[in-house]
PDB file of N, CA and C in Angstrom:
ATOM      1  N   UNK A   1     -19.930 -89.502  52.506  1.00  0.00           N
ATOM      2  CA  UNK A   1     -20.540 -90.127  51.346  1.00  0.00           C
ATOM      3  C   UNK A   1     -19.732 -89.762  50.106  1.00  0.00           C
ATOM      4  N   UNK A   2     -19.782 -90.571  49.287  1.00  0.00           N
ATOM      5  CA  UNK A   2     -18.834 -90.536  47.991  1.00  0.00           C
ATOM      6  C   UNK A   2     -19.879 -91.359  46.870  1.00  0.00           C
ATOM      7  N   UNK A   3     -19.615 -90.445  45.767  1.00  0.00           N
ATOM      8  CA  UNK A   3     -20.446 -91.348  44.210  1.00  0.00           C
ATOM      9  C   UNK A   3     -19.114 -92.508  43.772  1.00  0.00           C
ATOM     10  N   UNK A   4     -19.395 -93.699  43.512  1.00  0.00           N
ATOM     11  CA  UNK A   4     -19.108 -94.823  42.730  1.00  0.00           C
ATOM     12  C   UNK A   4     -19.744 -94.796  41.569  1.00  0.00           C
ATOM     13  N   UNK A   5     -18.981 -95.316  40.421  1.00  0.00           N
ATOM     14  CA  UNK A   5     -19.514 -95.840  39.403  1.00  0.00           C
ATOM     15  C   UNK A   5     -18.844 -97.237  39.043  1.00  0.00           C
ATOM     16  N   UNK A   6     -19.369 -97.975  38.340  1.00  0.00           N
ATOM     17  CA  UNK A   6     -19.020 -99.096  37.873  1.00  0.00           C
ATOM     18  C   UNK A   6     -20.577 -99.672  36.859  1.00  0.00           C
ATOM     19  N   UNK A   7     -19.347-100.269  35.371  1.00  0.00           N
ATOM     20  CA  UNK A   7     -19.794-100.883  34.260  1.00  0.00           C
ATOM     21  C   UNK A   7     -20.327-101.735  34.513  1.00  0.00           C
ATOM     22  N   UNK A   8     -21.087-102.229  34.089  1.00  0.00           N
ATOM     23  CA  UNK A   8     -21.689-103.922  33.927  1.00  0.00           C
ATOM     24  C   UNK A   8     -21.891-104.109  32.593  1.00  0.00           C
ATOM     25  N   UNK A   9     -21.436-105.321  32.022  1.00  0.00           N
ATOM     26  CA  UNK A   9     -21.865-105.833  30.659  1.00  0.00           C
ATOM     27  C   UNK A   9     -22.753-106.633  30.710  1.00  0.00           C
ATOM     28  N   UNK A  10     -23.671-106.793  30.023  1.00  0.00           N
ATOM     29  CA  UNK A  10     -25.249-107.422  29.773  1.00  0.00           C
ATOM     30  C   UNK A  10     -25.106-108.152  28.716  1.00  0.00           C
ATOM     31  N   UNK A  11     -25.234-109.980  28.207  1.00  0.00           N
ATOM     32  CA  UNK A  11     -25.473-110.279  27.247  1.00  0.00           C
ATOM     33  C   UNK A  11     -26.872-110.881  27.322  1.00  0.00           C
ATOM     34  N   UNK A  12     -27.855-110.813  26.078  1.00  0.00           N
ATOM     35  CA  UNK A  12     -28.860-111.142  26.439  1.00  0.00           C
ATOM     36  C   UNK A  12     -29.237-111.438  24.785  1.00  0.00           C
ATOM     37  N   UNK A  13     -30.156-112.756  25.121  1.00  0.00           N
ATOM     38  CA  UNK A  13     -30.561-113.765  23.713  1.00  0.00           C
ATOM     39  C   UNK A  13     -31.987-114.140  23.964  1.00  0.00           C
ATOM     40  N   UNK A  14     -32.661-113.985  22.888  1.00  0.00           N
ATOM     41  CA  UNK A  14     -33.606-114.384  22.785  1.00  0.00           C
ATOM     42  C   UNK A  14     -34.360-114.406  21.069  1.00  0.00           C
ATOM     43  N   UNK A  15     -35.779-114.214  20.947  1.00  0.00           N
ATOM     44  CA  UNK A  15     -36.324-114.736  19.595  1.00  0.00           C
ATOM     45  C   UNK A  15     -37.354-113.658  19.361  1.00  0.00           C
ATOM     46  N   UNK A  16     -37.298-112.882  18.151  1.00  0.00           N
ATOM     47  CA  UNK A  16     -38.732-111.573  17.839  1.00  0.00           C
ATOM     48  C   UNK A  16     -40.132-112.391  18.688  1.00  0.00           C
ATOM     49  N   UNK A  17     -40.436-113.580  18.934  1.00  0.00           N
ATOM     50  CA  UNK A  17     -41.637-113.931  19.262  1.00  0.00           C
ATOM     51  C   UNK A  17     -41.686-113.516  20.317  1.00  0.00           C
ATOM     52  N   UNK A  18     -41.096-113.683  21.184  1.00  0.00           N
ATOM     53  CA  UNK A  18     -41.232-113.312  22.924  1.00  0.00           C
ATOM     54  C   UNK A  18     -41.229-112.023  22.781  1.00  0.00           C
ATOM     55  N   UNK A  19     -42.298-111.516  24.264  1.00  0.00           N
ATOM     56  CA  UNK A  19     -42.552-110.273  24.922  1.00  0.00           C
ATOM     57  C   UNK A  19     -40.833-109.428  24.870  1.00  0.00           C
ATOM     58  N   UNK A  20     -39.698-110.459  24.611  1.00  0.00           N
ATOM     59  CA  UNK A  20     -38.959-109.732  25.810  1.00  0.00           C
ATOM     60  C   UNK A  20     -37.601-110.294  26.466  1.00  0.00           C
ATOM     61  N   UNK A  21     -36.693-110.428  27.160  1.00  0.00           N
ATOM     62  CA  UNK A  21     -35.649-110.571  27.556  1.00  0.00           C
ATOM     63  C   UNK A  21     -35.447-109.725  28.586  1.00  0.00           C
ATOM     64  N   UNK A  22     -35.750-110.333  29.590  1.00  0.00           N
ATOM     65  CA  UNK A  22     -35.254-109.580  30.846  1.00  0.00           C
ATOM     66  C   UNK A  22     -34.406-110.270  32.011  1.00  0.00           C
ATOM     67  N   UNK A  23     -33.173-110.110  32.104  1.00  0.00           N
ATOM     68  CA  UNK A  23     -31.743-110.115  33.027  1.00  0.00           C
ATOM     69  C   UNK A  23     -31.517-109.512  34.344  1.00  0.00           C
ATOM     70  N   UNK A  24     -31.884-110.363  35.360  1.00  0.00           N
ATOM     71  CA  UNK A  24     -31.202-109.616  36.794  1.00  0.00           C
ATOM     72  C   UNK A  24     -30.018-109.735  37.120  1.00  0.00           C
ATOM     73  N   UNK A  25     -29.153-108.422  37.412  1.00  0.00           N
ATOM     74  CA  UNK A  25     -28.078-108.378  37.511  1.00  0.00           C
ATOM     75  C   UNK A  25     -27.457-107.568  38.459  1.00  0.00           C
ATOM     76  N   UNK A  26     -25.961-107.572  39.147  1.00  0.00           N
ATOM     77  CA  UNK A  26     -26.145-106.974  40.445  1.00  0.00           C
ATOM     78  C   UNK A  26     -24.793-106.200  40.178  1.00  0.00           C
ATOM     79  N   UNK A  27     -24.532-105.055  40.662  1.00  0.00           N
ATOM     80  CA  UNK A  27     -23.254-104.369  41.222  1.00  0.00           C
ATOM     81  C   UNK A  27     -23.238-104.302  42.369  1.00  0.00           C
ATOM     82  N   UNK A  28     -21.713-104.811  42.570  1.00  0.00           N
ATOM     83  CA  UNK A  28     -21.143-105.311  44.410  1.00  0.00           C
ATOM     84  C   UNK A  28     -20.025-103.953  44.311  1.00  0.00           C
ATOM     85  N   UNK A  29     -20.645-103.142  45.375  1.00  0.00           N
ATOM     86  CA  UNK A  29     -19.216-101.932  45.700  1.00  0.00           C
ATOM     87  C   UNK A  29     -18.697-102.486  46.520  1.00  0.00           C
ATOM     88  N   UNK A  30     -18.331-103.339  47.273  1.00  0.00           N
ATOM     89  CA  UNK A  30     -17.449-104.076  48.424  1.00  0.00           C
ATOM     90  C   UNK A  30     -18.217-104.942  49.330  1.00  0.00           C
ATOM     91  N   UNK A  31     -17.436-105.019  50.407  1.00  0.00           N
ATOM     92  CA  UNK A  31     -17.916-105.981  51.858  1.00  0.00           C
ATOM     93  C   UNK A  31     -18.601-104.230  52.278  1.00  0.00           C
ATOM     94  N   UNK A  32     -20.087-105.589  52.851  1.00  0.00           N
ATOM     95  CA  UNK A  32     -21.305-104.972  53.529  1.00  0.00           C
ATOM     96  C   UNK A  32     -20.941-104.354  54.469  1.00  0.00           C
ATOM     97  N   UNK A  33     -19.973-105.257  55.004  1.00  0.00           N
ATOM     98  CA  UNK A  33     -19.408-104.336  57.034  1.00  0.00           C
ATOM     99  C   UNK A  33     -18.525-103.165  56.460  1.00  0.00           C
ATOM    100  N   UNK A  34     -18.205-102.664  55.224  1.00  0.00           N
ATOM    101  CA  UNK A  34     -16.988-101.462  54.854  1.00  0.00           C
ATOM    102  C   UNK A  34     -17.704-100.403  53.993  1.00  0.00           C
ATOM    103  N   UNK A  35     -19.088-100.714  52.848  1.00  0.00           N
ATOM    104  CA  UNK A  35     -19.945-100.222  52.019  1.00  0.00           C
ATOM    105  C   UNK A  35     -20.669 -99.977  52.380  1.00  0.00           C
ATOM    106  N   UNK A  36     -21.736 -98.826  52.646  1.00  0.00           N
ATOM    107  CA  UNK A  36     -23.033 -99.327  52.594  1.00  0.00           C
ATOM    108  C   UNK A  36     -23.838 -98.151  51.227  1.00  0.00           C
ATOM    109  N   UNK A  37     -24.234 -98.979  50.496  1.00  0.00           N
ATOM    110  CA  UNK A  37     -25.293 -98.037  49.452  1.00  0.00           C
ATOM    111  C   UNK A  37     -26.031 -96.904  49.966  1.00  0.00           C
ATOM    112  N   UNK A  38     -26.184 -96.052  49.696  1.00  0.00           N
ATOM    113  CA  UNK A  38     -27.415 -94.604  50.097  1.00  0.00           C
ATOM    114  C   UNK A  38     -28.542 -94.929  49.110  1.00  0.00           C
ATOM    115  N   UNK A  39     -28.173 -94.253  48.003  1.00  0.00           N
ATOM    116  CA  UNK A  39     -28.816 -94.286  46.641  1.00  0.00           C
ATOM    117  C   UNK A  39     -27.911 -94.970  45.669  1.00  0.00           C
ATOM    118  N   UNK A  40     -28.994 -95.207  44.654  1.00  0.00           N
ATOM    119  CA  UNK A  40     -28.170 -95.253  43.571  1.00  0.00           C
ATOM    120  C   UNK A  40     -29.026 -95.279  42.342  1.00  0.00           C
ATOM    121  N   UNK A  41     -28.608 -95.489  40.811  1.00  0.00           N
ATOM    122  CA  UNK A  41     -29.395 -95.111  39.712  1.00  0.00           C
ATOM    123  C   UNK A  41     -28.399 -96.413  38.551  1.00  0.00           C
ATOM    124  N   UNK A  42     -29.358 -96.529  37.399  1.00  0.00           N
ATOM    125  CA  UNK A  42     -28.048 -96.847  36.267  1.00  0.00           C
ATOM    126  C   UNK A  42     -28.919 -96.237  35.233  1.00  0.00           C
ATOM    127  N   UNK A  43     -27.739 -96.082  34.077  1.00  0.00           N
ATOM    128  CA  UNK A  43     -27.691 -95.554  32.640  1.00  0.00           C
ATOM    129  C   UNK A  43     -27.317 -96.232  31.492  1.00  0.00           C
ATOM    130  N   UNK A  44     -27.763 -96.822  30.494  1.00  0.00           N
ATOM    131  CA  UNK A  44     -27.042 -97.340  29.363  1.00  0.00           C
ATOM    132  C   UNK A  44     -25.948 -96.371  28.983  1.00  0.00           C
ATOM    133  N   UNK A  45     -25.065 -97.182  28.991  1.00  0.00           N
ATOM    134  CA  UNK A  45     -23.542 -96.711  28.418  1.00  0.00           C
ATOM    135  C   UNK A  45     -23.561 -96.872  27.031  1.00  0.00           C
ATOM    136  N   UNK A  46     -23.713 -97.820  26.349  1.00  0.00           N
ATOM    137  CA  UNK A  46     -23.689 -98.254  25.112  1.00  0.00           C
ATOM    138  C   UNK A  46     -24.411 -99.731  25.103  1.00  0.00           C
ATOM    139  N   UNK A  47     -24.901-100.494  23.773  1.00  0.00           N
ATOM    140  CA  UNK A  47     -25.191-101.571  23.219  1.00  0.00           C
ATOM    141  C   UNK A  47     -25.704-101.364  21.609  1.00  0.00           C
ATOM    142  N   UNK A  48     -25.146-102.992  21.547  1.00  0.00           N
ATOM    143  CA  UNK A  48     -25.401-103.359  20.290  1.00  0.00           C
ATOM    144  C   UNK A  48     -26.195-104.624  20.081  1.00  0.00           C
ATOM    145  N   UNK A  49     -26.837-104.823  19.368  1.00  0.00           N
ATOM    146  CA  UNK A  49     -28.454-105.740  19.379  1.00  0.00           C
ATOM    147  C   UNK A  49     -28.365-105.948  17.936  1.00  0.00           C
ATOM    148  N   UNK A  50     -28.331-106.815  17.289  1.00  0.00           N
ATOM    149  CA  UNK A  50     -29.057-107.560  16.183  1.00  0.00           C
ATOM    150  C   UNK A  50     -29.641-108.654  15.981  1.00  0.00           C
ATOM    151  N   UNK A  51     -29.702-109.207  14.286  1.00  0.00           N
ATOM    152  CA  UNK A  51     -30.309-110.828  14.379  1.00  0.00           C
ATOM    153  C   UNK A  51     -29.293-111.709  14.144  1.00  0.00           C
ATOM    154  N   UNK A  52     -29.056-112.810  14.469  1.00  0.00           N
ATOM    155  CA  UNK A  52     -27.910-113.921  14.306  1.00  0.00           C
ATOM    156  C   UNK A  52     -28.178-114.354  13.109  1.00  0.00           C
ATOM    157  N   UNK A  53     -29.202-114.847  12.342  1.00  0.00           N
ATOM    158  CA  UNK A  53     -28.628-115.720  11.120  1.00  0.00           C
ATOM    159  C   UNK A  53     -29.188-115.177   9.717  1.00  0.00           C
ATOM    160  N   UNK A  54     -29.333-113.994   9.903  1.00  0.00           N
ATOM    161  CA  UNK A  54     -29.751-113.170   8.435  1.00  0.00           C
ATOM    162  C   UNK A  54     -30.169-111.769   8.813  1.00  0.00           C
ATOM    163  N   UNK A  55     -29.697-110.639   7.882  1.00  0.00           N
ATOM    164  CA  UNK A  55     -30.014-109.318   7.476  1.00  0.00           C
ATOM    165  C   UNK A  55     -31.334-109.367   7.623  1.00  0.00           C
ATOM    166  N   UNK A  56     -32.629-108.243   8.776  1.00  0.00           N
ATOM    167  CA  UNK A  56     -32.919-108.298   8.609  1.00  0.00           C
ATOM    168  C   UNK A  56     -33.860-106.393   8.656  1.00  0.00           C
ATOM    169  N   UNK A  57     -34.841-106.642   8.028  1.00  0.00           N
ATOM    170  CA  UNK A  57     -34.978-104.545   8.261  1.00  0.00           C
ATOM    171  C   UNK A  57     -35.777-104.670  10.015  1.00  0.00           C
ATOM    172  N   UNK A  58     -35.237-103.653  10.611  1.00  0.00           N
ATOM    173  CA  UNK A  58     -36.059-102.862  11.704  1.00  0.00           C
ATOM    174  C   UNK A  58     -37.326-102.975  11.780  1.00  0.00           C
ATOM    175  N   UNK A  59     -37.713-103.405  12.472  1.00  0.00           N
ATOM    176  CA  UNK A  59     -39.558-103.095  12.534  1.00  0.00           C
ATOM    177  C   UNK A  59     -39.312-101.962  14.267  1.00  0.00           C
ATOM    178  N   UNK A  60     -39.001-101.996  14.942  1.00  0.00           N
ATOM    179  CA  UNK A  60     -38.058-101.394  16.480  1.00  0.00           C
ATOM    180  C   UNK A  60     -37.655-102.363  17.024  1.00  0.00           C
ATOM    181  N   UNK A  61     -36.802-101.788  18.122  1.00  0.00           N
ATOM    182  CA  UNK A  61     -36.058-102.604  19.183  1.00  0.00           C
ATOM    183  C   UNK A  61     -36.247-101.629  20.600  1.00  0.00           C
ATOM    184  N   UNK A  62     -35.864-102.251  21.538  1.00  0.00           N
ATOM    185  CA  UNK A  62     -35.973-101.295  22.987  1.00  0.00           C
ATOM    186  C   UNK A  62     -34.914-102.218  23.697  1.00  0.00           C
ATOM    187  N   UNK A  63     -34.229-100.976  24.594  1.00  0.00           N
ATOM    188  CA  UNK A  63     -33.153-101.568  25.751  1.00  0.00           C
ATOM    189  C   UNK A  63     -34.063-100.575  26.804  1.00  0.00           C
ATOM    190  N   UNK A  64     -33.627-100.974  28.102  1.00  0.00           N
ATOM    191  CA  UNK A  64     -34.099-100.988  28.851  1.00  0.00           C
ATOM    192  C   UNK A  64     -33.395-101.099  30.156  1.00  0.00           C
ATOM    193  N   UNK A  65     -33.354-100.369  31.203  1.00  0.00           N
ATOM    194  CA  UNK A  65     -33.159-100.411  32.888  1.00  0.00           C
ATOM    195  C   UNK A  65     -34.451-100.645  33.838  1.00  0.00           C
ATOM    196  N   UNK A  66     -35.125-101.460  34.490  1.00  0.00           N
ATOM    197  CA  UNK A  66     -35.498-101.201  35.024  1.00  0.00           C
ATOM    198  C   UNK A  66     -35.269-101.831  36.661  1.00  0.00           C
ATOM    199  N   UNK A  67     -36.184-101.775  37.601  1.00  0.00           N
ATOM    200  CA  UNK A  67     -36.002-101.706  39.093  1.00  0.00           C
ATOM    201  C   UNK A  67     -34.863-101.229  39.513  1.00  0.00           C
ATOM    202  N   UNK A  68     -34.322-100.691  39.855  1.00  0.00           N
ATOM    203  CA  UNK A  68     -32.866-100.438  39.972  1.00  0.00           C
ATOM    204  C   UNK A  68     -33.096-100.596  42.018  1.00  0.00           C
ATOM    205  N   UNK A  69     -32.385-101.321  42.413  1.00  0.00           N
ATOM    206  CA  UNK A  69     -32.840-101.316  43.937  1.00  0.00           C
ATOM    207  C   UNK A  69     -31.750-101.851  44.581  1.00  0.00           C
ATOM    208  N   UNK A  70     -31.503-101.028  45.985  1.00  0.00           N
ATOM    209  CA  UNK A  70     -30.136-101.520  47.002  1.00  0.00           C
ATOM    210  C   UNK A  70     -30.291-102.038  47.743  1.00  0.00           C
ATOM    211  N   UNK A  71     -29.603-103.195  48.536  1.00  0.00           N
ATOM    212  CA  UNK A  71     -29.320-104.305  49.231  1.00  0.00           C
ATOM    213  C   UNK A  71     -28.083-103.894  49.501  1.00  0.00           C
ATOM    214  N   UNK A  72     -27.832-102.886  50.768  1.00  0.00           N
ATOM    215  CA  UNK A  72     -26.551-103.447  51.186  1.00  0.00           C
ATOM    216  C   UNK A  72     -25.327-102.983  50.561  1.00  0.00           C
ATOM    217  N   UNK A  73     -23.835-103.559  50.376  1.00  0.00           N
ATOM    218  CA  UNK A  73     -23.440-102.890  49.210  1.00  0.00           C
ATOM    219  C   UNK A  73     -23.439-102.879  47.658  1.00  0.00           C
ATOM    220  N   UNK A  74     -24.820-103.719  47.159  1.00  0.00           N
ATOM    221  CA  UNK A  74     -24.882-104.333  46.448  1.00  0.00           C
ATOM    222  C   UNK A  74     -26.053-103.250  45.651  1.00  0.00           C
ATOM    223  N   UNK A  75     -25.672-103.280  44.584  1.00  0.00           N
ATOM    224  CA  UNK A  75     -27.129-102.536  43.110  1.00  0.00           C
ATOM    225  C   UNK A  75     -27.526-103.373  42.616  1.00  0.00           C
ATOM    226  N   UNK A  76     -29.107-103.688  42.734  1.00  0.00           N
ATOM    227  CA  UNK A  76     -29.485-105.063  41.444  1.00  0.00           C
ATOM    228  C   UNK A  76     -30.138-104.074  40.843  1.00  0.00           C
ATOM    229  N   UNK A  77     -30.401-104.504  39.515  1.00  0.00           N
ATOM    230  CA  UNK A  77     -31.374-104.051  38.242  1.00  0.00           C
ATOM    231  C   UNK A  77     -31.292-105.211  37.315  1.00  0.00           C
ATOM    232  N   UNK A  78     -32.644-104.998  36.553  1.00  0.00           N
ATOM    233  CA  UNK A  78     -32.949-105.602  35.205  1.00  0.00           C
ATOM    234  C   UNK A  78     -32.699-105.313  34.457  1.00  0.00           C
ATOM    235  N   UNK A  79     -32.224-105.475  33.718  1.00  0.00           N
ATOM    236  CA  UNK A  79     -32.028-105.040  31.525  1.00  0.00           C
ATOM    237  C   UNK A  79     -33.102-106.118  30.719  1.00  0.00           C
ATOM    238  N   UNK A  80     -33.524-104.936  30.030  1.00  0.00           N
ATOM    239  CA  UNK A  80     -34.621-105.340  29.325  1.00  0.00           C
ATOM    240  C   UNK A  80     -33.859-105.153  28.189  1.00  0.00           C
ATOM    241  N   UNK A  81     -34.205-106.196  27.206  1.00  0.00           N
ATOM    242  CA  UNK A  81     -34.080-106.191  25.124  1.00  0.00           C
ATOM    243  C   UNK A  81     -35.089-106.754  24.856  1.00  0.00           C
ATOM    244  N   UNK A  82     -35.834-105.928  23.667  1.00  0.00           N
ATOM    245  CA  UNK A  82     -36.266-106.901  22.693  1.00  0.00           C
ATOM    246  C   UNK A  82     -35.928-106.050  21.124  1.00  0.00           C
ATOM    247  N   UNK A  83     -36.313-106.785  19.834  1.00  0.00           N
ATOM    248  CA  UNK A  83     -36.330-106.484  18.495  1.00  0.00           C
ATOM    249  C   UNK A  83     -37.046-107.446  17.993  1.00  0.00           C
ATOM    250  N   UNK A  84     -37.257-106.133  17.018  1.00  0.00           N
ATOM    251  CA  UNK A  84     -38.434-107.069  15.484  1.00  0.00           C
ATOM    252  C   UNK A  84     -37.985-106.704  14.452  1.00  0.00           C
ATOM    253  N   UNK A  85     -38.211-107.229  13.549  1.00  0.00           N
ATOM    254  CA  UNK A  85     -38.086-107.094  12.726  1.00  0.00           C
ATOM    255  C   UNK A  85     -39.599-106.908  11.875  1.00  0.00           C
ATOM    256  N   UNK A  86     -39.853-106.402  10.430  1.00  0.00           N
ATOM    257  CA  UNK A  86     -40.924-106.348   9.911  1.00  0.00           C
ATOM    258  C   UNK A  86     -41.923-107.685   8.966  1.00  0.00           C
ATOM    259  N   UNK A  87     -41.630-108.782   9.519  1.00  0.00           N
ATOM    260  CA  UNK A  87     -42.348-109.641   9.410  1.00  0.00           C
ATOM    261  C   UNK A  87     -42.832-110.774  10.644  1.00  0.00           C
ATOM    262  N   UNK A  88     -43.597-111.387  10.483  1.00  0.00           N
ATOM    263  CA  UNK A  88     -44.178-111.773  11.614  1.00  0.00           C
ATOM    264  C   UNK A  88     -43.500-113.458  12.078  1.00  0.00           C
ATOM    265  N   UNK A  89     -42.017-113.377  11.564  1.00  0.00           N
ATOM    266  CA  UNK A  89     -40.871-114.643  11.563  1.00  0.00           C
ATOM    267  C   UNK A  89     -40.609-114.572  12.877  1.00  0.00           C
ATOM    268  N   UNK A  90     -40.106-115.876  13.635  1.00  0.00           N
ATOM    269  CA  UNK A  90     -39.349-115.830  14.212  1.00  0.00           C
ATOM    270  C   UNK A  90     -38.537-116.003  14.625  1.00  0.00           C
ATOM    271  N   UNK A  91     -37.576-114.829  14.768  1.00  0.00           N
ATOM    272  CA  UNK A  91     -35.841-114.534  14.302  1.00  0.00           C
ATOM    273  C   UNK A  91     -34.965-114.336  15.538  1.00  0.00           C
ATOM    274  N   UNK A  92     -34.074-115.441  15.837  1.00  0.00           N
ATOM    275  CA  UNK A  92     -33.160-115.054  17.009  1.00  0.00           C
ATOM    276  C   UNK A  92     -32.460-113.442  16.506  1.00  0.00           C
ATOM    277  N   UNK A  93     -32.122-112.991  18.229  1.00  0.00           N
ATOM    278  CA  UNK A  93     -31.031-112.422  18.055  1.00  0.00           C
ATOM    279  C   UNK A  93     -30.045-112.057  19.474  1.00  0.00           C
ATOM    280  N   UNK A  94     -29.090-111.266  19.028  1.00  0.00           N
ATOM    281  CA  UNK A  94     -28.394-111.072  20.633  1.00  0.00           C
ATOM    282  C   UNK A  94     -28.090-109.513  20.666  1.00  0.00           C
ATOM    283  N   UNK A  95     -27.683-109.309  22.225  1.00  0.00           N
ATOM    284  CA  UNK A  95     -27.820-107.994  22.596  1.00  0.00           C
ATOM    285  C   UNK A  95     -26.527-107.895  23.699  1.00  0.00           C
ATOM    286  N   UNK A  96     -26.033-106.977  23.721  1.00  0.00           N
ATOM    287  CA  UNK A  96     -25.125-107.158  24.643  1.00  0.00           C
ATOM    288  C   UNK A  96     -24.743-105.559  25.060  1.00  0.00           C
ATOM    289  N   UNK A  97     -25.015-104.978  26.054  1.00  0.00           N
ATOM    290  CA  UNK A  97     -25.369-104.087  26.673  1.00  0.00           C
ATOM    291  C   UNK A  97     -24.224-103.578  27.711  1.00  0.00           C
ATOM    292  N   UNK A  98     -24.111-102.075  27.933  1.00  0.00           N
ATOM    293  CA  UNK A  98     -23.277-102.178  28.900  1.00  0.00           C
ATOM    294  C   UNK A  98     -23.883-101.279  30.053  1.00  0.00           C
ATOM    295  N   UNK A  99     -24.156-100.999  31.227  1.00  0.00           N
ATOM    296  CA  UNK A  99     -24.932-100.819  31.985  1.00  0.00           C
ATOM    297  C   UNK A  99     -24.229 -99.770  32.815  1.00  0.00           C
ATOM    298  N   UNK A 100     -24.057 -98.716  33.118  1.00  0.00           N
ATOM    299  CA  UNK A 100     -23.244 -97.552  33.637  1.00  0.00           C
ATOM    300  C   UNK A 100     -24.106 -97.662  35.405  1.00  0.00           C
ATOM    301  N   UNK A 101     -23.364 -98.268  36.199  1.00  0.00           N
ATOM    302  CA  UNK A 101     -24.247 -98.259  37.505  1.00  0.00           C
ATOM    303  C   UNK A 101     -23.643 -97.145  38.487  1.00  0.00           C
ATOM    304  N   UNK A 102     -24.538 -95.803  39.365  1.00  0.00           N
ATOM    305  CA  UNK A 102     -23.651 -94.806  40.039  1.00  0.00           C
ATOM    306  C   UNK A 102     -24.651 -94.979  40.950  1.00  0.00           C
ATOM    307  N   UNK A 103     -23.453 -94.916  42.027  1.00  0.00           N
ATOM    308  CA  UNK A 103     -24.151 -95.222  43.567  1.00  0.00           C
ATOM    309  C   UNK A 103     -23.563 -94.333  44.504  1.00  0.00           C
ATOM    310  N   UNK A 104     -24.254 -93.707  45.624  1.00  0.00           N
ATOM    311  CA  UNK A 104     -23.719 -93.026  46.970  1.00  0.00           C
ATOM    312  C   UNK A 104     -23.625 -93.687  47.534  1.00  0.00           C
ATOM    313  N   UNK A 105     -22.552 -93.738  48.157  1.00  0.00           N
ATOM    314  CA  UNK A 105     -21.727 -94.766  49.489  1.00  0.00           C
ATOM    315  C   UNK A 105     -21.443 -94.394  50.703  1.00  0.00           C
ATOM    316  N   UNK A 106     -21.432 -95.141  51.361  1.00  0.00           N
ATOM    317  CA  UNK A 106     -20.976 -94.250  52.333  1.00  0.00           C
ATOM    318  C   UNK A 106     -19.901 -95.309  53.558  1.00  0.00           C
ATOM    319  N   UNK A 107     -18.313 -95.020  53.364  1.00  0.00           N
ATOM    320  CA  UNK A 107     -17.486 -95.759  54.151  1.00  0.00           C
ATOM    321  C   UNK A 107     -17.758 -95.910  55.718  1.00  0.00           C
ATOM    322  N   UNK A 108     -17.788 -97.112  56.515  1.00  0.00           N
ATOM    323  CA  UNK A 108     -17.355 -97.129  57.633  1.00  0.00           C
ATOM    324  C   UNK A 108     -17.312 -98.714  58.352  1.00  0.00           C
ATOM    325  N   UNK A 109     -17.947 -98.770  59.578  1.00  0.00           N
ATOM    326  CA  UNK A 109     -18.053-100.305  59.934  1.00  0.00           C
ATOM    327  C   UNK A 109     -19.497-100.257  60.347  1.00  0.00           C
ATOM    328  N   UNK A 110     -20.425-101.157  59.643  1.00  0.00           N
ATOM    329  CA  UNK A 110     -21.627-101.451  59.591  1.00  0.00           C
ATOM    330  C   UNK A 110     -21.877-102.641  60.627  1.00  0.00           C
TER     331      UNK A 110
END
């Protein structure tokens, strides 16, 4: 068994009105018959989130990992965004996330 890591970038759009923005997304460590996943986990690496068409103040924002689950040689998870701002407008914005995915592997023929 051996730890992998690998990035994923997340872009994700939506409007202060909605609950929410949530993205399924997958990390592939190789062919199934050569990979196979044990465990695995992810971590925000970094992101940046604002509003597209005007300055506006913080009311909060939240990023987010959740389900994180293996298939094989494959990691899916969700990324969650949302933001508000402090009025009750509603204000696009975008988010673009980078997703730190680390997995135990384990080489052979499956």
């Amino acid at each position: 068994m051996a730890l992998m890591f690998q990035s994923i970038f997340v872009s994700v759009a939506g409007n202060s009105g909605l609950d929410g923005e949530r993205q399924n997304n997958v990390a592939d460590f190789g062919s199934p018959q050569k990979v196979r996943v044990i465990t695995a986990d992810c971590a925000i690496k970094s992101f940046h989130i604002g509003f597209q068409e005007d300055d506006h103040n913080f009311f909060f924002q939240r990023i987010a990992v959740h389900n994180v689950r293996v298939e094989g040689s494959q990691v899916l998870f969700d990324v969650f965004a949302k933001i508000r701002d402090d009025s009750d407008d509603l204000n696009n914005y975008v988010a673009e996330i980078e997703v730190l995915v680390i997995a135990d592997v384990e080489h052979g023929h499956f």
